[in-house]
Protein backbone atom coordinates (compact mmCIF):
# COMPACT_ATOMS: atom_id res chain seq x y z
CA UNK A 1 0.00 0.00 0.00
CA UNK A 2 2.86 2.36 0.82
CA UNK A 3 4.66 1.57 -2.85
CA UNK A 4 1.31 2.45 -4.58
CA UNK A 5 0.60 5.74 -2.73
CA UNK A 6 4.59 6.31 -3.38
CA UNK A 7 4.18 6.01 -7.09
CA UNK A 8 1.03 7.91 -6.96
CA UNK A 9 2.50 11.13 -5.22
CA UNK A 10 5.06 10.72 -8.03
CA UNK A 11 2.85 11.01 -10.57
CA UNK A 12 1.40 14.34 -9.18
CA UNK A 13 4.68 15.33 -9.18
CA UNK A 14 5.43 15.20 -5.22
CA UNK A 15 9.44 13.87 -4.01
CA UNK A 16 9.08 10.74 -2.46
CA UNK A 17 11.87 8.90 -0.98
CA UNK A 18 11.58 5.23 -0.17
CA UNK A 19 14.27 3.58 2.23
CA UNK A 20 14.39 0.59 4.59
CA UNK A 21 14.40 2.05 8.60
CA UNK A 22 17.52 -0.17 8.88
CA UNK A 23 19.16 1.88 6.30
CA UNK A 24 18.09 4.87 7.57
CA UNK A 25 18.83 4.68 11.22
CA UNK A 26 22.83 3.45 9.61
CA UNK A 27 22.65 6.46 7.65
CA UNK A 28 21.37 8.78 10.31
CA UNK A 29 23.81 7.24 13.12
CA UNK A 30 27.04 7.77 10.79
CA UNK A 31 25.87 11.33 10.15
CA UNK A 32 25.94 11.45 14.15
CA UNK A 33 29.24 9.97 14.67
CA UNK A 34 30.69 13.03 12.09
CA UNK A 35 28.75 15.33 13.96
CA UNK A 36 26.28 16.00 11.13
CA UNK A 37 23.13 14.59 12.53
CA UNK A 38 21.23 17.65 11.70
CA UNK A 39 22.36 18.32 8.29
CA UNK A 40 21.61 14.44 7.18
CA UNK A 41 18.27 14.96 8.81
CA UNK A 42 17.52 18.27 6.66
CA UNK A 43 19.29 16.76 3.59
CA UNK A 44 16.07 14.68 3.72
CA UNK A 45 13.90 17.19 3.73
CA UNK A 46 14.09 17.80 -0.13
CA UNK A 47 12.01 14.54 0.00
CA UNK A 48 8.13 15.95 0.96
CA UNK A 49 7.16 12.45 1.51
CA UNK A 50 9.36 9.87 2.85
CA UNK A 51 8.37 5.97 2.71
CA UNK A 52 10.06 4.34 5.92
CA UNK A 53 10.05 0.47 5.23
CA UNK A 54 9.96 -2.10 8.07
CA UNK A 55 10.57 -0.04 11.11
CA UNK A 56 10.07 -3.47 13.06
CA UNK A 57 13.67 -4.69 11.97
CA UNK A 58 15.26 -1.84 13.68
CA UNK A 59 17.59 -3.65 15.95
CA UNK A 60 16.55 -1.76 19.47
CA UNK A 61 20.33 0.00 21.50
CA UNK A 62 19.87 2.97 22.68
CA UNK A 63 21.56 4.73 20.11
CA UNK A 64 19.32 3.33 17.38
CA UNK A 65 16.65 4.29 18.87
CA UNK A 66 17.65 7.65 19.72
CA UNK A 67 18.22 8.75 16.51
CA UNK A 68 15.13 7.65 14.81
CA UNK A 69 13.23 9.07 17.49
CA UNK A 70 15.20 12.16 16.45
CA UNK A 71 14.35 11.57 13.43
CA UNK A 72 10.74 11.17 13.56
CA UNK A 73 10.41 14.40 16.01
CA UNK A 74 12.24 16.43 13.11
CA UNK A 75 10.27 15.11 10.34
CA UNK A 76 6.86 15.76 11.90
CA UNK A 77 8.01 19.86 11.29
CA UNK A 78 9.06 19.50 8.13
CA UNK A 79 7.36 16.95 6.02
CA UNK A 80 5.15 13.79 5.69
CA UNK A 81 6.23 10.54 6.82
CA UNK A 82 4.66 7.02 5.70
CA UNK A 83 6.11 3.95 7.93
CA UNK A 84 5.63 0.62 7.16
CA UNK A 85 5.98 -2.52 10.03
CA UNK A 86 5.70 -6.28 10.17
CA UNK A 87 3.98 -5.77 13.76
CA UNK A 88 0.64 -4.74 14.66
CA UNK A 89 0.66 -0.96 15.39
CA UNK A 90 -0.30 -2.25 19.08
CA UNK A 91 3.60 -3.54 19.29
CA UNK A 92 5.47 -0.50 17.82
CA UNK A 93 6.32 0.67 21.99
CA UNK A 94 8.79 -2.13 21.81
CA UNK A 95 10.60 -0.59 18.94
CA UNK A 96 11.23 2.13 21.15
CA UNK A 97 12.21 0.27 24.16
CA UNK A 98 15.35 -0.65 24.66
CA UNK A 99 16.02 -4.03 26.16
């Protein structure tokens, strides 16, 4: 459902990024380790709709979790966000509990 509303926001025209959560949160904690947290987090708001596949496989350390919560808290200011899970919504606390 998320790939078809993708494509259709691209054919009106809209930006839409698609990427895994696991390749996001890598991307997001490098950017953090170089001190450039913000920037990476801003380079992706070019993107007025980004797809966030499979937030469920998100392994769960703290710092994982920290910086898609980050992430999340930024994106709900600056643009839409569509995430996709394996779980029922009713499990997505334990992605951001730490074990």
């Amino acid at each position: 459902m998320a790939a078809a509303l993708g494509l259709h926001l691209i054919e009106q025209g809209i930006r839409v990024k698609w990427i895994s959560a696991t390749a996001l949160v890598q991307l997001l904690q490098q950017a953090k380790k170089e001190l450039d947290l913000m920037s990476a987090m801003t380079r992706l708001d070019k993107y007025r709709v980004l797809i966030v596949d499979d937030i469920g496989y998100v392994k769960k350390t703290d710092s994982e979790t920290q910086v898609l919560f980050d992430f999340i808290a930024h994106r709900y200011e600056s643009g839409s966000l569509i995430i996709t899970s394996n779980q029922p919504f009713s499990q997505w606390d334990q992605i951001f509990l730490t074990p």
